[in-house]
N, C-alpha and C. Protein backbone atom coordinates (compact mmCIF):
# COMPACT_ATOMS: atom_id res chain seq x y z
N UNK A 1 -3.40 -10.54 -7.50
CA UNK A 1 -2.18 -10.14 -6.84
C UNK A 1 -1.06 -11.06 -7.33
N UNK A 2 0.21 -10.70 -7.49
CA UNK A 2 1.13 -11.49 -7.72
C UNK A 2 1.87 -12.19 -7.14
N UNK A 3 2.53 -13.34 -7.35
CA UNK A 3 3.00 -14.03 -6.66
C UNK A 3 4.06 -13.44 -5.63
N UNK A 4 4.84 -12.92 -6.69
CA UNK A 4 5.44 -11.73 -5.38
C UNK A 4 5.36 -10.76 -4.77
N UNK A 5 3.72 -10.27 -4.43
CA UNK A 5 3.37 -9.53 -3.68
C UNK A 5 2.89 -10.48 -2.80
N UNK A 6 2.40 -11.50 -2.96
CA UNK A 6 1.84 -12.78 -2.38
C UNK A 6 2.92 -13.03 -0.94
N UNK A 7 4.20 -13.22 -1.55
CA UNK A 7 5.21 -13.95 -0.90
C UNK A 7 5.93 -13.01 0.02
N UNK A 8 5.49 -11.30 -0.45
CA UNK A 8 6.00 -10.18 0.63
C UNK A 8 5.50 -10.41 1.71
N UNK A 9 3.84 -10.50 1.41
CA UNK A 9 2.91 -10.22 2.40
C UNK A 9 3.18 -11.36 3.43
N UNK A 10 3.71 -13.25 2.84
CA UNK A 10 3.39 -13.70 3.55
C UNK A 10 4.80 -13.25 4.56
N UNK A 11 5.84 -13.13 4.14
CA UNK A 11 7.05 -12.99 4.69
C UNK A 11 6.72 -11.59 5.77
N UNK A 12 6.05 -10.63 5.64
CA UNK A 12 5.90 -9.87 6.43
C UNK A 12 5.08 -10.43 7.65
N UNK A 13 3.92 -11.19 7.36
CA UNK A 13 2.89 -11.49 8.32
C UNK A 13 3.91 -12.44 9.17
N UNK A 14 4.92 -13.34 8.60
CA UNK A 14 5.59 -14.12 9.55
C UNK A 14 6.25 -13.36 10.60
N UNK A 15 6.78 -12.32 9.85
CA UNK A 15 7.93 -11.37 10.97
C UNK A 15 6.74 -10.59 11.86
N UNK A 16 5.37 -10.15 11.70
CA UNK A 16 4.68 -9.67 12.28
C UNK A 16 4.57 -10.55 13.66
N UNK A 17 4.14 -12.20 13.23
CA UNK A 17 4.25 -12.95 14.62
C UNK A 17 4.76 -13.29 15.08
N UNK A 18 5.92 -13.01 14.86
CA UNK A 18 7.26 -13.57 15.62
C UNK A 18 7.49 -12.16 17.21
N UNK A 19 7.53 -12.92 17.96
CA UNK A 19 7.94 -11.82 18.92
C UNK A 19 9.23 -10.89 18.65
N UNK A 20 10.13 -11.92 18.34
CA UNK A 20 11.63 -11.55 18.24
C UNK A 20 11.67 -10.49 16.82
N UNK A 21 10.85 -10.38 15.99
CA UNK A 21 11.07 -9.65 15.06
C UNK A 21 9.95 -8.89 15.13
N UNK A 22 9.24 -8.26 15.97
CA UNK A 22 8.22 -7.41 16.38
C UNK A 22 8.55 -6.27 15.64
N UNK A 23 7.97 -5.18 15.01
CA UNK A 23 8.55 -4.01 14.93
C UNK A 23 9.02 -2.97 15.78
N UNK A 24 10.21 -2.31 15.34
CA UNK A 24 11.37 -1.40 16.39
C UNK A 24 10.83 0.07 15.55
N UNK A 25 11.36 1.00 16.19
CA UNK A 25 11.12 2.07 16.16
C UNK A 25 11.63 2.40 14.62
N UNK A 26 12.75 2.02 14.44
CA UNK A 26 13.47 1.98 13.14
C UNK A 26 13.21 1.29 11.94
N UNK A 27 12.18 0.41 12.22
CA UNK A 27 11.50 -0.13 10.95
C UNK A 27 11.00 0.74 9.92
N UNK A 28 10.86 0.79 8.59
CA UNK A 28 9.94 1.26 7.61
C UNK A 28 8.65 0.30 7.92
N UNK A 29 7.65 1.19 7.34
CA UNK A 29 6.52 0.18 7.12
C UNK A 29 5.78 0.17 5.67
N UNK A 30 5.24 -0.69 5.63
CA UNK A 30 4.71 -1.42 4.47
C UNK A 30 3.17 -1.23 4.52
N UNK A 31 2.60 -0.49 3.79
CA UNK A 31 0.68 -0.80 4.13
C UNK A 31 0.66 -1.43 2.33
N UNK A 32 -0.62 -2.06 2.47
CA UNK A 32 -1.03 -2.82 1.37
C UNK A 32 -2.68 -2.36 1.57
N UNK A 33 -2.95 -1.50 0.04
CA UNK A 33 -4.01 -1.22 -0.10
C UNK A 33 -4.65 -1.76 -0.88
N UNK A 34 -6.13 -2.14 -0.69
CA UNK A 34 -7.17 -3.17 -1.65
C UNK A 34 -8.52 -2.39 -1.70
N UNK A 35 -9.01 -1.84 -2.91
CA UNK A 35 -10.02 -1.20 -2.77
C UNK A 35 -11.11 -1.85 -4.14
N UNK A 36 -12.36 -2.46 -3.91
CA UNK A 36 -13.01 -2.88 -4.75
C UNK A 36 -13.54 -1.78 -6.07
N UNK A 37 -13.38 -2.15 -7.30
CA UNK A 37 -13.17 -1.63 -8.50
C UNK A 37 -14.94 -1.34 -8.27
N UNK A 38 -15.08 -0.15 -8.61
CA UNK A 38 -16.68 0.25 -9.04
C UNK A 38 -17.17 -0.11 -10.24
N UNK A 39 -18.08 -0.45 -10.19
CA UNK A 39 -19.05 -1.51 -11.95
C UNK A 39 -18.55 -0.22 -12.62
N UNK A 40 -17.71 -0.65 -13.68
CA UNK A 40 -17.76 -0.61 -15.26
C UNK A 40 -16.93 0.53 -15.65
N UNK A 41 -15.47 0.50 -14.59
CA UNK A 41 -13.84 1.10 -14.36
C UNK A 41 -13.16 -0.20 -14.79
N UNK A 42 -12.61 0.76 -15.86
CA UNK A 42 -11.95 -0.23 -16.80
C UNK A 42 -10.57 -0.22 -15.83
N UNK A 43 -9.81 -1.05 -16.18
CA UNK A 43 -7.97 -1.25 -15.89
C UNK A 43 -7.52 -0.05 -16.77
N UNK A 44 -7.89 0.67 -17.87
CA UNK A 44 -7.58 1.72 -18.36
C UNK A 44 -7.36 2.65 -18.17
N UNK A 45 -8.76 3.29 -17.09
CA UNK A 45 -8.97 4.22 -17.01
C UNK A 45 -8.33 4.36 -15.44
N UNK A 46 -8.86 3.21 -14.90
CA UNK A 46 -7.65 3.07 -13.62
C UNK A 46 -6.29 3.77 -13.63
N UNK A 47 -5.40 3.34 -14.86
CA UNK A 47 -4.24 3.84 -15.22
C UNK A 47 -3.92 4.71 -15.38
N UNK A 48 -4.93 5.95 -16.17
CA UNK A 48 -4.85 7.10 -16.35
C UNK A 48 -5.26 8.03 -14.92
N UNK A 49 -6.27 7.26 -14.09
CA UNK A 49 -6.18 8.09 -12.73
C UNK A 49 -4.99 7.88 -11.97
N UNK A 50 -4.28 7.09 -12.05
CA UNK A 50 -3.12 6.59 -11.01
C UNK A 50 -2.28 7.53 -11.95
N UNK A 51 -2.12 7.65 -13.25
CA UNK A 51 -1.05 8.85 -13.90
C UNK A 51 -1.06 10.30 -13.38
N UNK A 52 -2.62 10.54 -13.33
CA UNK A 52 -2.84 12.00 -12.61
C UNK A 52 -2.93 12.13 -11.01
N UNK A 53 -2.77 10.72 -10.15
CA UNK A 53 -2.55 11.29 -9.09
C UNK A 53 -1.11 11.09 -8.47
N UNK A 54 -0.33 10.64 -9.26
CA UNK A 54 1.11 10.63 -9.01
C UNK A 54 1.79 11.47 -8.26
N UNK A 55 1.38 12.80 -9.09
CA UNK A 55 2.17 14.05 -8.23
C UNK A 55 1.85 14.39 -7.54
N UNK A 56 0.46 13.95 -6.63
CA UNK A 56 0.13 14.04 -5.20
C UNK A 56 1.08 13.15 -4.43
N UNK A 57 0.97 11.66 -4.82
CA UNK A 57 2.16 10.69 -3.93
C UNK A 57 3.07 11.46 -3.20
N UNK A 58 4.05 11.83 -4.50
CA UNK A 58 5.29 12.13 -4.51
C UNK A 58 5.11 13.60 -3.78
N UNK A 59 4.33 14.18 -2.91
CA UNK A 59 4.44 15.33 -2.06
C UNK A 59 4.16 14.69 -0.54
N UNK A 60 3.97 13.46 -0.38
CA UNK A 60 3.57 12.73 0.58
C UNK A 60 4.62 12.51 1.64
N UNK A 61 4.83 13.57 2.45
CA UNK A 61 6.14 13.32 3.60
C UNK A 61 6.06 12.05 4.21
N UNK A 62 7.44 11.23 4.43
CA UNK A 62 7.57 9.94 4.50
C UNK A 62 7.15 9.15 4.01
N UNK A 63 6.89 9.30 2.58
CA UNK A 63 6.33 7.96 1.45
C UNK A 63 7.38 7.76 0.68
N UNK A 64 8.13 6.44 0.92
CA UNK A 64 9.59 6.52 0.07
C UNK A 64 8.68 6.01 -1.14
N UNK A 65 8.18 5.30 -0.93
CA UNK A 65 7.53 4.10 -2.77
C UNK A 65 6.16 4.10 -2.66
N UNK A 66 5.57 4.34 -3.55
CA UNK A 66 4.16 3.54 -3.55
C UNK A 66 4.23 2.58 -5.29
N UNK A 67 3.68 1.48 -4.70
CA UNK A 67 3.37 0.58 -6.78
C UNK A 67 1.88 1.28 -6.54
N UNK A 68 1.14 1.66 -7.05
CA UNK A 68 -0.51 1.42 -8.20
C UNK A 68 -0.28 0.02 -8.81
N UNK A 69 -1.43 -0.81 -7.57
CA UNK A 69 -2.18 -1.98 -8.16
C UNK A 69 -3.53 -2.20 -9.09
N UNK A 70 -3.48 -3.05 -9.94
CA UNK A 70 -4.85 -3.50 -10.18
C UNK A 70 -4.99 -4.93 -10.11
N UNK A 71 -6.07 -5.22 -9.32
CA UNK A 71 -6.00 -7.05 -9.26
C UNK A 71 -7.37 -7.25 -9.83
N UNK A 72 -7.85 -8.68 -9.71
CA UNK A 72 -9.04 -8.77 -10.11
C UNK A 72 -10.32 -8.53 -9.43
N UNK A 73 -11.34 -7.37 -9.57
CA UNK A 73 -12.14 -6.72 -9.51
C UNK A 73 -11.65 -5.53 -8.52
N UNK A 74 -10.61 -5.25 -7.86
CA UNK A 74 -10.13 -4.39 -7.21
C UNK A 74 -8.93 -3.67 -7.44
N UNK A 75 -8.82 -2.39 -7.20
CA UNK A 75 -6.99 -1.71 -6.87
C UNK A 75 -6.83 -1.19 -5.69
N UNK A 76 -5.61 -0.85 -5.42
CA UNK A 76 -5.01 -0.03 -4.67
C UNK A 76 -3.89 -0.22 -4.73
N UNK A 77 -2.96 -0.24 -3.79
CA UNK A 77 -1.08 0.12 -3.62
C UNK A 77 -0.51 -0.49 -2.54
N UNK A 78 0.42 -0.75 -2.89
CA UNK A 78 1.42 -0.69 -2.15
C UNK A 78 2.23 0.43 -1.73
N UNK A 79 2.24 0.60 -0.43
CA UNK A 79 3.33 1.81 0.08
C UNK A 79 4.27 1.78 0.76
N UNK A 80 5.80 2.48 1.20
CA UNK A 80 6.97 1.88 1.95
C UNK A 80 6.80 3.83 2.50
N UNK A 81 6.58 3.18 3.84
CA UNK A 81 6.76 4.74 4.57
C UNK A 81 8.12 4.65 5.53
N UNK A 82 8.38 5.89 6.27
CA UNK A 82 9.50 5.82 7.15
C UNK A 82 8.81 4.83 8.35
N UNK A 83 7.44 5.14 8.98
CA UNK A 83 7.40 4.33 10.16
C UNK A 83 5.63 4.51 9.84
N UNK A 84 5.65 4.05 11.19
CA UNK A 84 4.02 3.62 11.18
C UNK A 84 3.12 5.11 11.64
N UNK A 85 3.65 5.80 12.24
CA UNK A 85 3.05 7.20 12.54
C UNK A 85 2.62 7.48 11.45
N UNK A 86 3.75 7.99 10.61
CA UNK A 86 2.88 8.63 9.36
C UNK A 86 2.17 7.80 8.23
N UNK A 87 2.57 6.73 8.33
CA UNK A 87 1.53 5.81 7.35
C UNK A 87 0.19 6.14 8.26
N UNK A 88 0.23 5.90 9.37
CA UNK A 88 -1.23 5.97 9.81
C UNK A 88 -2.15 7.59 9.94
N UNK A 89 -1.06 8.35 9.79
CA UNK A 89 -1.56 9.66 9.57
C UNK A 89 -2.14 9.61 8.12
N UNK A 90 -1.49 9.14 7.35
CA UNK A 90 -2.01 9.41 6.13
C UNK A 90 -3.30 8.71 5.61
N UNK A 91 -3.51 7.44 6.21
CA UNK A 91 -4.75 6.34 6.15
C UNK A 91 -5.41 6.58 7.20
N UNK A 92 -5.98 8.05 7.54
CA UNK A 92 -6.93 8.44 8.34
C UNK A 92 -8.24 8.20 8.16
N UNK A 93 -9.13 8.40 9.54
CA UNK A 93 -10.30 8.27 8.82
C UNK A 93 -11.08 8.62 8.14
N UNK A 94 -10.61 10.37 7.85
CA UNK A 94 -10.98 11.12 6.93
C UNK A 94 -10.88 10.51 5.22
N UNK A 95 -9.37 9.40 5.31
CA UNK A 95 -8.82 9.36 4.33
C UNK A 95 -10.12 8.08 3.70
N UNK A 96 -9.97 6.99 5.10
CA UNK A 96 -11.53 6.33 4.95
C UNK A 96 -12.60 6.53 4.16
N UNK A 97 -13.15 7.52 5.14
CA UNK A 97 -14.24 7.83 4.45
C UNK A 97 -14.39 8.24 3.29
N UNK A 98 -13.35 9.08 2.59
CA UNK A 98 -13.50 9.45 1.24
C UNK A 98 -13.25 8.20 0.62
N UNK A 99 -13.07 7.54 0.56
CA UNK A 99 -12.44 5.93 -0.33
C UNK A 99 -14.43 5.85 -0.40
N UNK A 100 -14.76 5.56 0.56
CA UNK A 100 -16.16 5.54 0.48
C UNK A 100 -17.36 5.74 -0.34
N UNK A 101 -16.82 6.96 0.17
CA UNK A 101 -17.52 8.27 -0.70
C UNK A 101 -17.39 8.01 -2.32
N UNK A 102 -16.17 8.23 -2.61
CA UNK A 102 -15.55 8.35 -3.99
C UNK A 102 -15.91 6.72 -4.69
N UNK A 103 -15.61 5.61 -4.14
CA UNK A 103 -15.68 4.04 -5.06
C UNK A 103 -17.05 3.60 -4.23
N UNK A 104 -17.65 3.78 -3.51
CA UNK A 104 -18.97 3.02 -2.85
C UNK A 104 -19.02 1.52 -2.19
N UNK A 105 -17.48 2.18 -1.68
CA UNK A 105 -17.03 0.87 -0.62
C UNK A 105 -15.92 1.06 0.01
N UNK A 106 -15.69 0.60 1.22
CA UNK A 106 -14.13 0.66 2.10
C UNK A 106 -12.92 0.70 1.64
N UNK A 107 -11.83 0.54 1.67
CA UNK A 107 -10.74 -0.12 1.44
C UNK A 107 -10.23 -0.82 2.63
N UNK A 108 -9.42 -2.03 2.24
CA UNK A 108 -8.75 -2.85 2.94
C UNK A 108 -7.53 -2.16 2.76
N UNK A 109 -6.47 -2.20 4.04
CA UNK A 109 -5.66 -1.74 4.81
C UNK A 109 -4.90 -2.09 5.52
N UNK A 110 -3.96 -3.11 5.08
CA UNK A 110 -2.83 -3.73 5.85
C UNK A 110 -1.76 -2.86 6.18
N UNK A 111 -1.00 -2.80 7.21
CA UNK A 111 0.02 -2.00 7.21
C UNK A 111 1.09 -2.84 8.00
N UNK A 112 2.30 -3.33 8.01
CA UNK A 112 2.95 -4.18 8.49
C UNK A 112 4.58 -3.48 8.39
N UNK A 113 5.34 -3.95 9.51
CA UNK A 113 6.69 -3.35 9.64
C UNK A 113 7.28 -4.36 8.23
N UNK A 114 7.96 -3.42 8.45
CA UNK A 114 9.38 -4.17 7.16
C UNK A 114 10.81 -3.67 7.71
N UNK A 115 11.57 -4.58 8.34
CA UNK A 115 12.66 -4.10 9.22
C UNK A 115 13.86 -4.58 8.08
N UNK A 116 13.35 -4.97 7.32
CA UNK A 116 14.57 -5.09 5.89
C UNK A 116 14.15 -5.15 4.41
N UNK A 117 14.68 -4.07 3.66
CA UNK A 117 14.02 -4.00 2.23
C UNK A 117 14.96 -4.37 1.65
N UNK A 118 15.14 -4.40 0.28
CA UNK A 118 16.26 -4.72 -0.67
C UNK A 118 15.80 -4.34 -1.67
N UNK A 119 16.84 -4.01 -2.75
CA UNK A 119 16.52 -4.27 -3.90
C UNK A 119 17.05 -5.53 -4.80
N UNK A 120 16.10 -5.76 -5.87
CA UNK A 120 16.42 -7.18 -6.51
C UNK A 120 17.68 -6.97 -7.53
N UNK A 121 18.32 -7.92 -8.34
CA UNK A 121 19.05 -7.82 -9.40
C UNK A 121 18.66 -6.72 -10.52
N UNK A 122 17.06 -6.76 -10.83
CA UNK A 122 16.14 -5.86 -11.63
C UNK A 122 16.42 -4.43 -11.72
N UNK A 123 16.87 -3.89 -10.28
CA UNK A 123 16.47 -2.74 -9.75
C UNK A 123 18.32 -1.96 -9.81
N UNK A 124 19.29 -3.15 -10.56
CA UNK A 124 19.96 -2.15 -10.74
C UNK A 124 20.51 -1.76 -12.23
């Protein structure tokens, strides 16, 4: 994971415990997905599935962003939804179990408010 996914997460988990910055109705939220790489899925071929499932994302009501991660021995994503309803609609348990099914293990599943996004210098 990168340092600055590192430094989101920790900045989110702070605002998570803070009372005063609890999440409001109006927050976006943030889930962070981690799913262990199945023996002998290359980072390659990873790439080329995350190419073909793109245009599923992008039909995903209330999914403003998702990144496609790969870290070491695992992937998954990052996602920026409108709120926590539909992030959690979408990381059902149906959605569960197929992660299961399909890699022959869980995924990890953070989902955390983000009551302020930005973009960097990069991004314009």
């Amino acid at each position: 994971m990168s340092i600055r996914a590192r430094l989101f997460i920790a900045a989110c988990a702070v605002a998570l415990a803070s009372p005063a910055l609890a999440q409001s109705a109006a927050d976006d939220v943030v889930v962070v997905v981690d799913v262990p790489t199945p023996p002998g899925v290359t980072a390659e071929r990873l790439r080329v599935e995350f190419e073909a499932a793109a245009p599923r994302y992008r039909q995903i009501p209330g999914l403003k962003t998702k990144s496609f991660t790969i870290g070491e021995g695992s992937f998954g994503g990052t996602y920026l939804f409108d709120d926590r309803a539909t992030a959690e609609a979408w990381f059902s348990d149906a959605w569960r179990q197929r992660v299961v099914q399909t890699y022959g293990a869980p995924a990890r599943v953070d989902i955390y408010a983000a009551p302020l996004t930005i973009d960097g210098p990069a991004a314009e």
